[in-house]
PDB file of N, CA and C in Angstrom:
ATOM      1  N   UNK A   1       0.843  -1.179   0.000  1.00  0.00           N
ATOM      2  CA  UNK A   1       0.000   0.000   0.000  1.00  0.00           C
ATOM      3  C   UNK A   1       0.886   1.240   0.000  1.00  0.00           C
ATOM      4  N   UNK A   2      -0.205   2.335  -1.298  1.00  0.00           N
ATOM      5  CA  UNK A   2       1.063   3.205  -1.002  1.00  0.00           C
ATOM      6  C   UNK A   2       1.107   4.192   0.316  1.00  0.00           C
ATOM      7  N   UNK A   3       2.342   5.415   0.248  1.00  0.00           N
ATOM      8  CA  UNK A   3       2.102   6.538   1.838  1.00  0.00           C
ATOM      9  C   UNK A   3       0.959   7.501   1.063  1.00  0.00           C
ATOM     10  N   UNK A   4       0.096   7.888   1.974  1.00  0.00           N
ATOM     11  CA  UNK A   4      -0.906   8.765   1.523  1.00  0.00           C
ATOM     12  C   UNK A   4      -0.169  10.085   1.514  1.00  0.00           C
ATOM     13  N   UNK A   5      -0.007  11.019   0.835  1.00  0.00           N
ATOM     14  CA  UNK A   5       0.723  12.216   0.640  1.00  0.00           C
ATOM     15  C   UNK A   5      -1.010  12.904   1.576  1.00  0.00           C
ATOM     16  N   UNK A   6       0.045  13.783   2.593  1.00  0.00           N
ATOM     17  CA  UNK A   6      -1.342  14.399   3.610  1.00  0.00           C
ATOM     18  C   UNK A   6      -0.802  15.988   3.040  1.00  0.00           C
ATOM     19  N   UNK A   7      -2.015  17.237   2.589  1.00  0.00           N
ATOM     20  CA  UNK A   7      -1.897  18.543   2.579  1.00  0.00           C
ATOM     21  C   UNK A   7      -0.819  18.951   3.739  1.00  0.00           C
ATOM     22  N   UNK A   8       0.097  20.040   2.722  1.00  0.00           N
ATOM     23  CA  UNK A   8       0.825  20.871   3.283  1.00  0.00           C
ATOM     24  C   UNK A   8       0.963  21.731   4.335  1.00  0.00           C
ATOM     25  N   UNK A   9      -0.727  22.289   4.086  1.00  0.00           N
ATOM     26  CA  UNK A   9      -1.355  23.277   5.224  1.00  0.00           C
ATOM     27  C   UNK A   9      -2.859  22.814   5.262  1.00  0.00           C
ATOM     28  N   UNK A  10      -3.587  23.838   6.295  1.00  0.00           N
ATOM     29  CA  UNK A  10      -4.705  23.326   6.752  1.00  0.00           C
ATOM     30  C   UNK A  10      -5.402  23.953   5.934  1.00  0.00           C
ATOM     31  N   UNK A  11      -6.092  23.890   5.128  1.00  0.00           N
ATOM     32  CA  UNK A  11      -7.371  24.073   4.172  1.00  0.00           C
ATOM     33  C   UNK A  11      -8.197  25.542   5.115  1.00  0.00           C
ATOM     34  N   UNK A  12      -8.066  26.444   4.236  1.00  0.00           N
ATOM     35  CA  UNK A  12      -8.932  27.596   4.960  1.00  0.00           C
ATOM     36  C   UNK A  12     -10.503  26.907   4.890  1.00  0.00           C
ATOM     37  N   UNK A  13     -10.705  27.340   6.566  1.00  0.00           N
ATOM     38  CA  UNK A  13     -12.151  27.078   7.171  1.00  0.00           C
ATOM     39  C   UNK A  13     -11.655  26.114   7.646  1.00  0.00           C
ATOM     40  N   UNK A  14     -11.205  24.595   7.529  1.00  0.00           N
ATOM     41  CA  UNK A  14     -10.684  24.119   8.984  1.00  0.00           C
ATOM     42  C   UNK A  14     -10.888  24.018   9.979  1.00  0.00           C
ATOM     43  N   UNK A  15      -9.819  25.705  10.231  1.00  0.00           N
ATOM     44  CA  UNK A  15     -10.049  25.761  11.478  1.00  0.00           C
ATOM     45  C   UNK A  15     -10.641  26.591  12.357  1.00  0.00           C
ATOM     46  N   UNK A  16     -11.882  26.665  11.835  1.00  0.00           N
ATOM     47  CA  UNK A  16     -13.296  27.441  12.231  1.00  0.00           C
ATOM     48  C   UNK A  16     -14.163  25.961  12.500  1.00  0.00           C
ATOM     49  N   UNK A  17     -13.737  24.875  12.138  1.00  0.00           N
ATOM     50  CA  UNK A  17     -14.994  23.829  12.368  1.00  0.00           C
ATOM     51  C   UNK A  17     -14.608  23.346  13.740  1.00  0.00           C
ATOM     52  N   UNK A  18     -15.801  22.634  14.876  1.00  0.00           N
ATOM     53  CA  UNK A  18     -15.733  22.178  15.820  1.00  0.00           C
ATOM     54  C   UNK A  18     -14.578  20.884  16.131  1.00  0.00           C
ATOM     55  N   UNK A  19     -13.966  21.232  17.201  1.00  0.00           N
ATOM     56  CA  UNK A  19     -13.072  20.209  17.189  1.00  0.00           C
ATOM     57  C   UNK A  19     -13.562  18.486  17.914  1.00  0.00           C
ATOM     58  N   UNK A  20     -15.210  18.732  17.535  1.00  0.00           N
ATOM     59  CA  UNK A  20     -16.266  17.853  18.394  1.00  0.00           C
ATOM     60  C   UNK A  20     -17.296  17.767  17.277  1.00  0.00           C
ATOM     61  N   UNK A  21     -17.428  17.575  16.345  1.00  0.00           N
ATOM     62  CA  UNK A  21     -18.752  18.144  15.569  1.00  0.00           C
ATOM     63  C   UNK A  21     -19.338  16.609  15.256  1.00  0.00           C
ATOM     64  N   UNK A  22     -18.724  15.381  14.760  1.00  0.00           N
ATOM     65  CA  UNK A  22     -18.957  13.688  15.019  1.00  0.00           C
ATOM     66  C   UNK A  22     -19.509  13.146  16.276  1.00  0.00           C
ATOM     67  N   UNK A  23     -18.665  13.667  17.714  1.00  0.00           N
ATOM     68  CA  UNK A  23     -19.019  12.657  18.599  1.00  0.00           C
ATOM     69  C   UNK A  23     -18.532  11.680  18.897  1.00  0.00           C
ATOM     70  N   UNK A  24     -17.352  11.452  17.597  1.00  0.00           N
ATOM     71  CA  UNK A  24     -16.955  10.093  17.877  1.00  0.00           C
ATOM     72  C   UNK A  24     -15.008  10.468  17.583  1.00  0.00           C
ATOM     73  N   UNK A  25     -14.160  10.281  18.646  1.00  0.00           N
ATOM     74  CA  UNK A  25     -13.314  10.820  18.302  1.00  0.00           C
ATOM     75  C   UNK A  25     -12.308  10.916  17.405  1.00  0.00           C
ATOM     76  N   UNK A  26     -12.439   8.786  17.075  1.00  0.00           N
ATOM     77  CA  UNK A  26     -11.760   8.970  16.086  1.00  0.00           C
ATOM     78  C   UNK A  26     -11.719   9.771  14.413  1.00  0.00           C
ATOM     79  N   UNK A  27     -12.955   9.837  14.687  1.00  0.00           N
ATOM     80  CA  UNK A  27     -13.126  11.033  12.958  1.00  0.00           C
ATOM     81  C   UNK A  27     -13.219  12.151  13.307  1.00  0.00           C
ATOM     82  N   UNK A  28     -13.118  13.105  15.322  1.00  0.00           N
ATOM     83  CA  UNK A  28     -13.069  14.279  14.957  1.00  0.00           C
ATOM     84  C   UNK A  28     -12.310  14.596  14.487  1.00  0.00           C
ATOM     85  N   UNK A  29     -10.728  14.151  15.047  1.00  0.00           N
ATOM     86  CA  UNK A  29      -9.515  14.250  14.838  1.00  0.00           C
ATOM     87  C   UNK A  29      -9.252  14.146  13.508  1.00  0.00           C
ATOM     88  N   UNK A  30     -10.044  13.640  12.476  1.00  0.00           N
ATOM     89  CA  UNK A  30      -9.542  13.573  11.163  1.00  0.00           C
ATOM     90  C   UNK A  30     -10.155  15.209  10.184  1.00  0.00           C
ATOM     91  N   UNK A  31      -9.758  16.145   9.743  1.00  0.00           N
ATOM     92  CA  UNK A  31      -9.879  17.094   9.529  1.00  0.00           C
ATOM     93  C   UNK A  31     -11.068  17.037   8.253  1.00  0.00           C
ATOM     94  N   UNK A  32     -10.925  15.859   7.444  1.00  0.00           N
ATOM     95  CA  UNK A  32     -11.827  15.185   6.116  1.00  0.00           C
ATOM     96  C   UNK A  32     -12.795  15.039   6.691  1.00  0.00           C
ATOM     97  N   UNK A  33     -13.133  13.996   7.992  1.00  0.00           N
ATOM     98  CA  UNK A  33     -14.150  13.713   8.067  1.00  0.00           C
ATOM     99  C   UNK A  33     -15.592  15.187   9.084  1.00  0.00           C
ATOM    100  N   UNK A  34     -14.524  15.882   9.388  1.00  0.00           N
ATOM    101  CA  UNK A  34     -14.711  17.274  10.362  1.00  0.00           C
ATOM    102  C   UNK A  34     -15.196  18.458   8.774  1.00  0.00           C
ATOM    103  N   UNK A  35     -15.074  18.054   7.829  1.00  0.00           N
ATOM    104  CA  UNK A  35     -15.321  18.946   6.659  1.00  0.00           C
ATOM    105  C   UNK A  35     -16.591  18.573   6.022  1.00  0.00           C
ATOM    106  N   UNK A  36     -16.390  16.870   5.872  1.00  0.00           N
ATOM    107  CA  UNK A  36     -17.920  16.715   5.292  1.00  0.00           C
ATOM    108  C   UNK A  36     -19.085  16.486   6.289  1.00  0.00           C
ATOM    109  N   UNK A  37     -18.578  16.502   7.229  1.00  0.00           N
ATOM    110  CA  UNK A  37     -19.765  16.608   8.403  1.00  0.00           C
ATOM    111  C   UNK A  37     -20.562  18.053   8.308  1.00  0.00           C
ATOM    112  N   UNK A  38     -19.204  18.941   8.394  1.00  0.00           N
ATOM    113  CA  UNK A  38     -19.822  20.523   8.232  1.00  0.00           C
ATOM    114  C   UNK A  38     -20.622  21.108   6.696  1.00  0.00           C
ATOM    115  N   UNK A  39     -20.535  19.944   5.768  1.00  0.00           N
ATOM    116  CA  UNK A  39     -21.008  20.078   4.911  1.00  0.00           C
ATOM    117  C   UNK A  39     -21.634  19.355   4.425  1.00  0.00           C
ATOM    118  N   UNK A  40     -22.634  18.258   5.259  1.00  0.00           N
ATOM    119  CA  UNK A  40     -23.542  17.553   4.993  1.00  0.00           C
ATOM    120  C   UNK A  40     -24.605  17.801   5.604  1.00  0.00           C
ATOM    121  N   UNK A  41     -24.152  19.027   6.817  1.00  0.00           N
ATOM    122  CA  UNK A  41     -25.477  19.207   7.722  1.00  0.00           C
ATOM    123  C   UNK A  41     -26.118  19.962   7.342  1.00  0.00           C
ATOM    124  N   UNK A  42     -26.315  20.677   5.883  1.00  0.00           N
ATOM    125  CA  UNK A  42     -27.082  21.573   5.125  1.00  0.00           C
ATOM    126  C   UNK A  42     -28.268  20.595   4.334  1.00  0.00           C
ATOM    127  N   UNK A  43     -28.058  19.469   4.638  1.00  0.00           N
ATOM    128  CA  UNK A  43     -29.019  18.659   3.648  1.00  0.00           C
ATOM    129  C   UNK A  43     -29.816  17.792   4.388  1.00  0.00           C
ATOM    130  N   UNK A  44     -30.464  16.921   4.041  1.00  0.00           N
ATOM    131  CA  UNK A  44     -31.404  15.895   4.459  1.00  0.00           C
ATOM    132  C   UNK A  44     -31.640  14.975   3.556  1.00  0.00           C
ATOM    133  N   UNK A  45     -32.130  14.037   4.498  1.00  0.00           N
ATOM    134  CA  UNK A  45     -32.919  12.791   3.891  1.00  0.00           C
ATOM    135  C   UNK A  45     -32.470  12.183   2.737  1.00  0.00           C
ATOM    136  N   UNK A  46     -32.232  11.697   1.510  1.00  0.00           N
ATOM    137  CA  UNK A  46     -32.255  11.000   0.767  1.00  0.00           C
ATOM    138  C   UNK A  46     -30.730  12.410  -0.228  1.00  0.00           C
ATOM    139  N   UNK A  47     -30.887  13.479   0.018  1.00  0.00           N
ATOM    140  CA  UNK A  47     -29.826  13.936  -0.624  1.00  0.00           C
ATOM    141  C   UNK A  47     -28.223  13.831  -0.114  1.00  0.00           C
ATOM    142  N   UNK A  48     -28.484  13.818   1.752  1.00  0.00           N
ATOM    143  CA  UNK A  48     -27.843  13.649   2.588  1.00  0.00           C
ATOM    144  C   UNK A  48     -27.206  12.558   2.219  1.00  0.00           C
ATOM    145  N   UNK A  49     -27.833  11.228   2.191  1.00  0.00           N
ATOM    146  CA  UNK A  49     -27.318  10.243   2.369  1.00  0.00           C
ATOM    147  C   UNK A  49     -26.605   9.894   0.924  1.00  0.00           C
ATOM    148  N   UNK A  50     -27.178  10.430  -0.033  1.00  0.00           N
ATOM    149  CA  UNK A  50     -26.428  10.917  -1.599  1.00  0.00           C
ATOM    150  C   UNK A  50     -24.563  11.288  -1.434  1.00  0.00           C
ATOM    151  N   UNK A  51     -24.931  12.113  -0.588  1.00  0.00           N
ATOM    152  CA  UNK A  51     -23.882  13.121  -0.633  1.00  0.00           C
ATOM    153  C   UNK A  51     -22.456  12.401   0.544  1.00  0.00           C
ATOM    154  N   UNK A  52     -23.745  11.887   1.317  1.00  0.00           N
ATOM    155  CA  UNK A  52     -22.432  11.084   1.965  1.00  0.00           C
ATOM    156  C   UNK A  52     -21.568   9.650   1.386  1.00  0.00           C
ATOM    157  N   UNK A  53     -22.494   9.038   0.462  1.00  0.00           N
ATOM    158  CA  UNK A  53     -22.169   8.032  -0.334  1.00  0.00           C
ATOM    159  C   UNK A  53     -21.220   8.429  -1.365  1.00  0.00           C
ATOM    160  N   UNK A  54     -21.518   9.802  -1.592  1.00  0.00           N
ATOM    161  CA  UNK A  54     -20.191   9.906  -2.630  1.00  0.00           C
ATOM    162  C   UNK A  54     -18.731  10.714  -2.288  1.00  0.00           C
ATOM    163  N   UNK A  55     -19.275  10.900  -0.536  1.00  0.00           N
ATOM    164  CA  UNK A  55     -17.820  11.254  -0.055  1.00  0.00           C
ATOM    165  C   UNK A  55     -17.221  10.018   0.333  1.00  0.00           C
ATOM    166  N   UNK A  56     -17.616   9.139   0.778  1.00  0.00           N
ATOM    167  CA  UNK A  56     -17.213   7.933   1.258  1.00  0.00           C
ATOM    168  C   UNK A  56     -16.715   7.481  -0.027  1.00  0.00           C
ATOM    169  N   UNK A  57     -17.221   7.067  -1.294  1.00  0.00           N
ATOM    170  CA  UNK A  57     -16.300   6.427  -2.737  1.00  0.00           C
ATOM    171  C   UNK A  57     -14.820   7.651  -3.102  1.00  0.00           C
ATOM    172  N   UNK A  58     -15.262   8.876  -2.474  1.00  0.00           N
ATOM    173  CA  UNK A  58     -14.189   9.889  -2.935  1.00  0.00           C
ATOM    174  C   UNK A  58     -12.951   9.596  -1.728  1.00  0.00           C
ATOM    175  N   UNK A  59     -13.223   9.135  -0.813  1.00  0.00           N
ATOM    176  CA  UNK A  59     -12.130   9.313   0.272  1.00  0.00           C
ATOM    177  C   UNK A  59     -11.188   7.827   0.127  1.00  0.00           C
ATOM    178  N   UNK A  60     -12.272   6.719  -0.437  1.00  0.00           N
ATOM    179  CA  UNK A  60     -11.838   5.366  -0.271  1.00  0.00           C
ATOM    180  C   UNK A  60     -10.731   5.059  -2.011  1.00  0.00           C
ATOM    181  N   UNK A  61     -11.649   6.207  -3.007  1.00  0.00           N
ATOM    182  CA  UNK A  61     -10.658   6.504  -4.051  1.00  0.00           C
ATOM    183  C   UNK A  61      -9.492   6.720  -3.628  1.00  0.00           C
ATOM    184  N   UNK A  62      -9.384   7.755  -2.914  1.00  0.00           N
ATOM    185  CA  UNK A  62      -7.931   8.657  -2.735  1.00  0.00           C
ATOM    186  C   UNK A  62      -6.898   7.704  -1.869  1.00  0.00           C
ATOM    187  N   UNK A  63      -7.748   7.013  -1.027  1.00  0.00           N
ATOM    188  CA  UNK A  63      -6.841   6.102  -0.311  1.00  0.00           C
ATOM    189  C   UNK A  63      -6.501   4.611  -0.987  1.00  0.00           C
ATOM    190  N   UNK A  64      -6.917   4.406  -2.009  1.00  0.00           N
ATOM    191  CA  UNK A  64      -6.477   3.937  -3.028  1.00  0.00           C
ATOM    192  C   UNK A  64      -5.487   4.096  -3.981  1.00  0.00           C
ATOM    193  N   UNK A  65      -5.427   5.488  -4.511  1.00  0.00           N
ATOM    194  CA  UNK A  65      -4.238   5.713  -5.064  1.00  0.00           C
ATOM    195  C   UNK A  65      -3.081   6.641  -4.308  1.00  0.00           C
ATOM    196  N   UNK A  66      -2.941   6.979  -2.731  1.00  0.00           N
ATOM    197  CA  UNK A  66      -2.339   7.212  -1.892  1.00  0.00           C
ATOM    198  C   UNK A  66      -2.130   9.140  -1.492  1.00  0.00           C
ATOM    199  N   UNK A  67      -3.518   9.346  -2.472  1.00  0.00           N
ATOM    200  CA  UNK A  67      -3.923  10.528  -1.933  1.00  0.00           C
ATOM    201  C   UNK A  67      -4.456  11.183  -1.075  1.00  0.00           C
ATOM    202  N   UNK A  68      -4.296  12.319  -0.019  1.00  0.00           N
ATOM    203  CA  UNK A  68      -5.110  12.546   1.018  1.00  0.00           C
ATOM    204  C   UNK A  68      -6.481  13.236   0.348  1.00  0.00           C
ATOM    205  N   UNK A  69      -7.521  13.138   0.666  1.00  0.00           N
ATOM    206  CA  UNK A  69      -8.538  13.809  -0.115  1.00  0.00           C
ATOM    207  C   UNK A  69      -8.300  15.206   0.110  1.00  0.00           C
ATOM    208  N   UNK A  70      -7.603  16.063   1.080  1.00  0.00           N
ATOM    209  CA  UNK A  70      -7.576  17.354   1.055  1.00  0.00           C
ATOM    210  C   UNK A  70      -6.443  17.598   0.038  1.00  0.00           C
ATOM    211  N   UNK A  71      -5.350  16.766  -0.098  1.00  0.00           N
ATOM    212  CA  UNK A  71      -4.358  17.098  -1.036  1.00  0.00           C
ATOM    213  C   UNK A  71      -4.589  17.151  -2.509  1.00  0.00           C
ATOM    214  N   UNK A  72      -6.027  16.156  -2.787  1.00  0.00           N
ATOM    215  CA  UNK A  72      -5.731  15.682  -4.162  1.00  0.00           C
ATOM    216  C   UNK A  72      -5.798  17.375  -5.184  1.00  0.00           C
ATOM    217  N   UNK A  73      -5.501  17.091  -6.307  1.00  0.00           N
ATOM    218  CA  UNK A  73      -5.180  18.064  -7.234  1.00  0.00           C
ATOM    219  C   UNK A  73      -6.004  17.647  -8.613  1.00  0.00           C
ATOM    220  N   UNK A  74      -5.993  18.767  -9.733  1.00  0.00           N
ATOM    221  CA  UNK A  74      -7.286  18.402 -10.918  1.00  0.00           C
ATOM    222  C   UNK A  74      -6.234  17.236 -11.254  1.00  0.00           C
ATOM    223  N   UNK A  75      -5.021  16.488 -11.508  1.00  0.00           N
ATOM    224  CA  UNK A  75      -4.275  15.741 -12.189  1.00  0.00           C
ATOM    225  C   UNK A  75      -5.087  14.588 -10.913  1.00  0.00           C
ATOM    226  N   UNK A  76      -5.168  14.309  -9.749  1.00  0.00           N
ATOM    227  CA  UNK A  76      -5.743  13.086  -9.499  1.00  0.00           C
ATOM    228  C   UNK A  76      -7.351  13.073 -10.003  1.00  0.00           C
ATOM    229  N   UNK A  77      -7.904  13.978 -10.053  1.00  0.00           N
ATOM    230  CA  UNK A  77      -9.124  14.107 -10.584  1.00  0.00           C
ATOM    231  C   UNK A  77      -9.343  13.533 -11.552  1.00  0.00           C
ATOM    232  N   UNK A  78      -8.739  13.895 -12.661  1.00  0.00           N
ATOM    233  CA  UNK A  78      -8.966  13.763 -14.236  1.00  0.00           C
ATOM    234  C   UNK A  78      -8.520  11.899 -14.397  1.00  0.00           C
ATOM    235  N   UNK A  79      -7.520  11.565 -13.400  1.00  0.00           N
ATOM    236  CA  UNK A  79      -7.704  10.424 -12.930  1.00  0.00           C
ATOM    237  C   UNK A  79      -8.371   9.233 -12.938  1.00  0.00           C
TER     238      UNK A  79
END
């Protein structure tokens, strides 16, 4: 497996999100999962669960080809 290349710096907004916003600690601590939380709680029901299904294939992508999802770039994209 490859090393996941992790972002350089912290993604502006970051670190404005709760350092508690999961509940569960091991994903507060993860800054990815602290982003789509803050950006899934605008939705509901059946779009919600849309939206989380395709962060979950986007994160399990990246950790596939040894990208951090905050790092990836349009060249892993186009991918």
């Amino acid at each position: 497996m490859t090393e996941i290349t992790r972002p350089q710096s912290t993604p502006v907004g970051l670190d404005r999100l709760s350092t508690a916003a999961l509940v569960v600690p091991e994903l507060d601590s993860d800054p990815t999962w602290r982003l789509a939380t803050a950006f899934l709680v605008g939705f509901r029901g059946h779009t919600r669960r849309a939206y989380f299904s395709d962060i979950r294939a986007w994160y399990a992508w990246c950790e596939a080809v040894g990208v951090h999802p905050l790092a990836a770039q349009r060249h892993h994209v186009d991918r």
